[in-house]
Protein backbone atom coordinates (compact mmCIF):
# COMPACT_ATOMS: atom_id res chain seq x y z
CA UNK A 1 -7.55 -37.14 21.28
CA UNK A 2 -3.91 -35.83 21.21
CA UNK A 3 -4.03 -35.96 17.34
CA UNK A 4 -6.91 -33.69 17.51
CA UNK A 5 -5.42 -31.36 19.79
CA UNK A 6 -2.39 -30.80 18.12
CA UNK A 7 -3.94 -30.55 14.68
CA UNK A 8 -6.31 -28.26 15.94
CA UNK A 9 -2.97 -26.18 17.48
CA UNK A 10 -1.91 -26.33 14.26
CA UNK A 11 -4.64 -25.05 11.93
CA UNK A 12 -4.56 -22.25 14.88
CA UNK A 13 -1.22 -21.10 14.76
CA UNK A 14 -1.33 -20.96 10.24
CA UNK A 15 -4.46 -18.98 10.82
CA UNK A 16 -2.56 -16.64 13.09
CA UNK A 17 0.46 -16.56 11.02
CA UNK A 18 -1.88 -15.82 7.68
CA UNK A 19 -3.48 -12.59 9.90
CA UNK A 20 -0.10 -11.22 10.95
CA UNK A 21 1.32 -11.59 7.45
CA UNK A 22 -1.76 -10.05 6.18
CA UNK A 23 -1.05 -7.31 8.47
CA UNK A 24 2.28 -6.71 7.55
CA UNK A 25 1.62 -6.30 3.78
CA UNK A 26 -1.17 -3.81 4.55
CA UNK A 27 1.15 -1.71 6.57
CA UNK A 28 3.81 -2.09 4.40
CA UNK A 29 1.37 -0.72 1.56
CA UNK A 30 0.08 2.06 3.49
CA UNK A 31 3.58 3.31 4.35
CA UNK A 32 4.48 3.09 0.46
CA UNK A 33 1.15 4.59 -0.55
CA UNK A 34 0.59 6.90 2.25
CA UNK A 35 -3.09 5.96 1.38
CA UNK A 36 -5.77 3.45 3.60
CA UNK A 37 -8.16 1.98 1.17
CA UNK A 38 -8.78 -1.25 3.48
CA UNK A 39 -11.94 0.18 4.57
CA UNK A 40 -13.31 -0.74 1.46
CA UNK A 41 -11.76 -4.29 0.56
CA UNK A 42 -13.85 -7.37 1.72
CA UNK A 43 -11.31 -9.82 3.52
CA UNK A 44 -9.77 -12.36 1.42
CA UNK A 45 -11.19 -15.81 3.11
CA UNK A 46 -8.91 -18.14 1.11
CA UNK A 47 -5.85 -19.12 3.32
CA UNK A 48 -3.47 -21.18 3.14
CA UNK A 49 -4.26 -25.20 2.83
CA UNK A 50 -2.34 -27.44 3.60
CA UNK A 51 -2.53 -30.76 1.27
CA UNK A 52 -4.03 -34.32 1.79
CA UNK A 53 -1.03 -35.92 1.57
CA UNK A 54 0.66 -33.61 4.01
CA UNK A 55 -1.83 -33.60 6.61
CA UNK A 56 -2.07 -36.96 6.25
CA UNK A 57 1.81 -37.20 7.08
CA UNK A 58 1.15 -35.35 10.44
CA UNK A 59 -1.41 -36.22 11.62
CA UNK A 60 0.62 -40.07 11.44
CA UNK A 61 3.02 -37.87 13.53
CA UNK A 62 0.55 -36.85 15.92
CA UNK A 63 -0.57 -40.43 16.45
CA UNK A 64 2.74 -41.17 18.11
CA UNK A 65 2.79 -38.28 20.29
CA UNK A 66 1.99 -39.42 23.98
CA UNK A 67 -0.50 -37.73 26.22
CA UNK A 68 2.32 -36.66 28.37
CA UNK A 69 4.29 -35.13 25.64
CA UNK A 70 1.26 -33.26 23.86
CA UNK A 71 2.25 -29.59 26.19
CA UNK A 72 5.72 -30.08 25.56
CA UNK A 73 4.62 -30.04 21.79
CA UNK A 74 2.83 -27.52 21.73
């Protein structure tokens, strides 16, 4: 249960990270460009993924996290 919890934190917090980088390049383009096209892009659904190996690796981490500890980790 506390392996699911923080890997569910987890994939949160990328996901947030991926919008408010997203953000920032689409600002940073409309200041260079002076132009707003986004109204007509769709919105890119690949993100970032993270891979087997590697989520293998934490979620081993989360394992050994103890009920107690799982607010203090996240």
């Amino acid at each position: 249960m506390v392996a699911e919890s923080l890997m569910m934190e987890l994939d949160f917090q990328v996901q947030e990270a991926e919008q408010l980088h997203q953000e920032q390049k689409q600002q940073e383009k409309r200041e260079a460009t002076g132009v707003d096209y986004s109204w007509l892009m769709t919105p890119s659904t690949k993100g970032y993924e993270m891979s087997q190996v590697e989520r293998m690796e934490i979620e081993e981490l989360c394992m050994k996290v103890k009920p107690a500890e799982c607010g203090k980790v996240i």
